[in-house]
C-alpha atoms as a PDB file:
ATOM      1  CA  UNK A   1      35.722 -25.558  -0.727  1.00  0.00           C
ATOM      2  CA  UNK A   2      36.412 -24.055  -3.981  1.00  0.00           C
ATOM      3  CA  UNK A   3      34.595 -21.280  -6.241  1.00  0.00           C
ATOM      4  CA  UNK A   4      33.432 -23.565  -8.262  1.00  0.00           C
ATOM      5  CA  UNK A   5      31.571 -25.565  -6.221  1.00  0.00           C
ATOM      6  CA  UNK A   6      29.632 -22.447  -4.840  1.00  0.00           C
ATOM      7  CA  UNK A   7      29.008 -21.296  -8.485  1.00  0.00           C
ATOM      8  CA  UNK A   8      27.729 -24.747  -9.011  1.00  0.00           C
ATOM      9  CA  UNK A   9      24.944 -24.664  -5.981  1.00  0.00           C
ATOM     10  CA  UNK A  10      24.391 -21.116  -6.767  1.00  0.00           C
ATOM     11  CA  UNK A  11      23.579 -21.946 -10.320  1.00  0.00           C
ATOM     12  CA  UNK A  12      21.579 -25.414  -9.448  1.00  0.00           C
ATOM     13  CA  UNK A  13      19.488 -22.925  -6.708  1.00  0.00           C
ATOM     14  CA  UNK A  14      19.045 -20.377  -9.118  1.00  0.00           C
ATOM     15  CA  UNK A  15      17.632 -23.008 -11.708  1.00  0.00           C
ATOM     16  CA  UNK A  16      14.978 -24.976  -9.474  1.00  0.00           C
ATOM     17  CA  UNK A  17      13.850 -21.756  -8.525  1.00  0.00           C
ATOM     18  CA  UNK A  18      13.143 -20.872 -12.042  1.00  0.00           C
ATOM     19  CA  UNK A  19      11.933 -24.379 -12.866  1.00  0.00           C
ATOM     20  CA  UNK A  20       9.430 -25.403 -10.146  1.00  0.00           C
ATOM     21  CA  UNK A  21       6.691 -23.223 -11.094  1.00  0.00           C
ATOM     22  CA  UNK A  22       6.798 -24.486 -14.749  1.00  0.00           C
ATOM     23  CA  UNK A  23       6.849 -28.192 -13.198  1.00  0.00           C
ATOM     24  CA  UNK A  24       3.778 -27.648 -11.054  1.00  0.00           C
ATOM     25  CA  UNK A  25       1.654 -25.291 -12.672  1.00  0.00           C
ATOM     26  CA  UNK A  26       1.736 -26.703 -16.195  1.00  0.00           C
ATOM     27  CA  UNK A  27      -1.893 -25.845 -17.327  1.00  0.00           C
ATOM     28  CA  UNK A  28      -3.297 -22.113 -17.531  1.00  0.00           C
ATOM     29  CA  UNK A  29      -4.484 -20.847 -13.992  1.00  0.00           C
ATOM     30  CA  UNK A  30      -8.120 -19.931 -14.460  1.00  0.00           C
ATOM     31  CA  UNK A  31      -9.081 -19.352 -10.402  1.00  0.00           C
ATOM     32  CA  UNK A  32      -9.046 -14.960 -10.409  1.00  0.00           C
ATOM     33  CA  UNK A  33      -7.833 -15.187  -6.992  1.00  0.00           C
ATOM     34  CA  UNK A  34      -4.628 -17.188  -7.813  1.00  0.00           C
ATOM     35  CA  UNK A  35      -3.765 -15.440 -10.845  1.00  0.00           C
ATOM     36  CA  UNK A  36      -4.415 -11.686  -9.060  1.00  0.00           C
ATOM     37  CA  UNK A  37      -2.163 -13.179  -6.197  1.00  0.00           C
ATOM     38  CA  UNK A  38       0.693 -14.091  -8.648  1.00  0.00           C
ATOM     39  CA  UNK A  39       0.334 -10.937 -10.416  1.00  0.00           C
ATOM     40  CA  UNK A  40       0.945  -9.101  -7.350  1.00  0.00           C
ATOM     41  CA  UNK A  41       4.145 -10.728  -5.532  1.00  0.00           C
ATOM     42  CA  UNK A  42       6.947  -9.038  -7.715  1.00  0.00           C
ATOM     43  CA  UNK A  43       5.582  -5.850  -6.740  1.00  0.00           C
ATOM     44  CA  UNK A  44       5.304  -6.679  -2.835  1.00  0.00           C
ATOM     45  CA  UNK A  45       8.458  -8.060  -2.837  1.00  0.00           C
ATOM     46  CA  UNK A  46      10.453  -5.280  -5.048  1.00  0.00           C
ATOM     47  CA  UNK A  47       8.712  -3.197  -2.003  1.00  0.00           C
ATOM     48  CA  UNK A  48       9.475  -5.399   0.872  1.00  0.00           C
ATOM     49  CA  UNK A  49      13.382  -4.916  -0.365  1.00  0.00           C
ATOM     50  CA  UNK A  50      13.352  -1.251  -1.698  1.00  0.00           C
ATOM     51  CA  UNK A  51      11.228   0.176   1.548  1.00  0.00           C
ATOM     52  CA  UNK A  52      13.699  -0.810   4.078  1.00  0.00           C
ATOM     53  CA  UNK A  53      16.527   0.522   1.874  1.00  0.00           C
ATOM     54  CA  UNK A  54      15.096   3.506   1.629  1.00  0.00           C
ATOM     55  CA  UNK A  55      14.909   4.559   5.620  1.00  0.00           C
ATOM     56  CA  UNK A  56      18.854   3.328   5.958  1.00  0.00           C
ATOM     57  CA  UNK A  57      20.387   4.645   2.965  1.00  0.00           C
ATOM     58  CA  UNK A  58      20.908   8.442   4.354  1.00  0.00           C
ATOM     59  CA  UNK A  59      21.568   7.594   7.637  1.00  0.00           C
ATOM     60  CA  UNK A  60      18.732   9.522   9.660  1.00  0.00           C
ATOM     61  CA  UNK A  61      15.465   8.454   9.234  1.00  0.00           C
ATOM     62  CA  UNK A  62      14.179  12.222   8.388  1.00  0.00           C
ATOM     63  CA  UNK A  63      15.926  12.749   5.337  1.00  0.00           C
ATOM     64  CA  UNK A  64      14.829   9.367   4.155  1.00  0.00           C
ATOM     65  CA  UNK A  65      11.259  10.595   5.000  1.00  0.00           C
ATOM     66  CA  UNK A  66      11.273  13.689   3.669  1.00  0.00           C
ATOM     67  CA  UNK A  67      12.849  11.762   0.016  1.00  0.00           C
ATOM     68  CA  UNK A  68      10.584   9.947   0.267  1.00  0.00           C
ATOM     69  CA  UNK A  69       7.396  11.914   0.225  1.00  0.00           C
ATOM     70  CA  UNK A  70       9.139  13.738  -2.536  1.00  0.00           C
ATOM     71  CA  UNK A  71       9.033  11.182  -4.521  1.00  0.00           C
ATOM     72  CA  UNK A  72       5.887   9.604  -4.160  1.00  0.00           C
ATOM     73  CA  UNK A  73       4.134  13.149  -4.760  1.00  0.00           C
ATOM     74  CA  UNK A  74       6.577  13.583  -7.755  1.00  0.00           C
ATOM     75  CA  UNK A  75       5.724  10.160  -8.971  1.00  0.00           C
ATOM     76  CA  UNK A  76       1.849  10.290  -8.235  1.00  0.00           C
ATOM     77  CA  UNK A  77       1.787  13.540 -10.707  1.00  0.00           C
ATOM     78  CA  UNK A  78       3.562  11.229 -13.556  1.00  0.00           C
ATOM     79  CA  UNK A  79       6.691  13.168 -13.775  1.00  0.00           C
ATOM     80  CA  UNK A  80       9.852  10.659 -15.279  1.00  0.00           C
ATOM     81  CA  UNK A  81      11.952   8.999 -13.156  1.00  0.00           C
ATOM     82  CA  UNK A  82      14.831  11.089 -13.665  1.00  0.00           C
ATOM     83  CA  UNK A  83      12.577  14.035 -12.145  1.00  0.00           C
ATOM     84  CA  UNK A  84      11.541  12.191  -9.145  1.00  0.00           C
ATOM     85  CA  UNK A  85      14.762  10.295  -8.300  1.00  0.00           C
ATOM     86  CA  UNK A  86      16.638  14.129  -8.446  1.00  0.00           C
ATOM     87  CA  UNK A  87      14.442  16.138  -6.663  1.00  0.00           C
ATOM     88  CA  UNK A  88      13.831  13.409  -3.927  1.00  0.00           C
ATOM     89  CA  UNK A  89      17.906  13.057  -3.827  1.00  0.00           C
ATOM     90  CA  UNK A  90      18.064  16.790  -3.642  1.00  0.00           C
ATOM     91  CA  UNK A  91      15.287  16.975  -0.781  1.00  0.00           C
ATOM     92  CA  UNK A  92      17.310  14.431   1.507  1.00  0.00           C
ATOM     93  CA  UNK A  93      20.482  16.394   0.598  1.00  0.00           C
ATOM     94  CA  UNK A  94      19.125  19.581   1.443  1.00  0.00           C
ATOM     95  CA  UNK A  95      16.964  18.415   4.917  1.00  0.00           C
ATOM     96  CA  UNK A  96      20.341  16.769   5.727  1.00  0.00           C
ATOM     97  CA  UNK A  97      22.407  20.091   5.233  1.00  0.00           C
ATOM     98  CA  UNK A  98      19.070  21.373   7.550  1.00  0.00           C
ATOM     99  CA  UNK A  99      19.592  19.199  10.223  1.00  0.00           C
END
């Protein structure tokens, strides 16, 4: 088959993803529980593909651990990104050089 029938289906995919929400759910959604729901899935998912991620990058599940807790203390306290992505990268660089 050629490229450009894979860029084809990839774009028609891509598209009735976008477009069956707006097909079905053409008036405002007033039930709490839906809308709460909804407003929730881009966060579970960006966590159901970042966790796992996380734990494989390094290589040894300790390091990723120990980045890890770096950065969610770092992050709890409101420092910027920059902050917490460094000093968890330098925690699971130094725990590796540890190990």
């Amino acid at each position: 088959m050629s490229i450009a029938l894979y860029i084809a289906v990839m774009a028609l995919v891509t598209y009735l993803i976008r477009m069956v929400p707006f097909t079905f759910f053409r008036r405002r959604i007033n039930s709490r529980f839906l809308r709460s729901f909804l407003f929730y899935i881009p966060y579970a998912v960006l966590s159901a593909m970042t966790i796992p991620a996380i734990f494989y990058s390094t290589g040894d599940v300790i390091t990723a651990a120990v980045g890890t807790v770096i950065a969610v203390v770092l992050a709890y306290f409101g420092l910027p990104l920059i902050v917490v992505a460094l000093a968890a990268s330098a925690g699971a660089l130094i725990t590796g050089f540890l190990i």
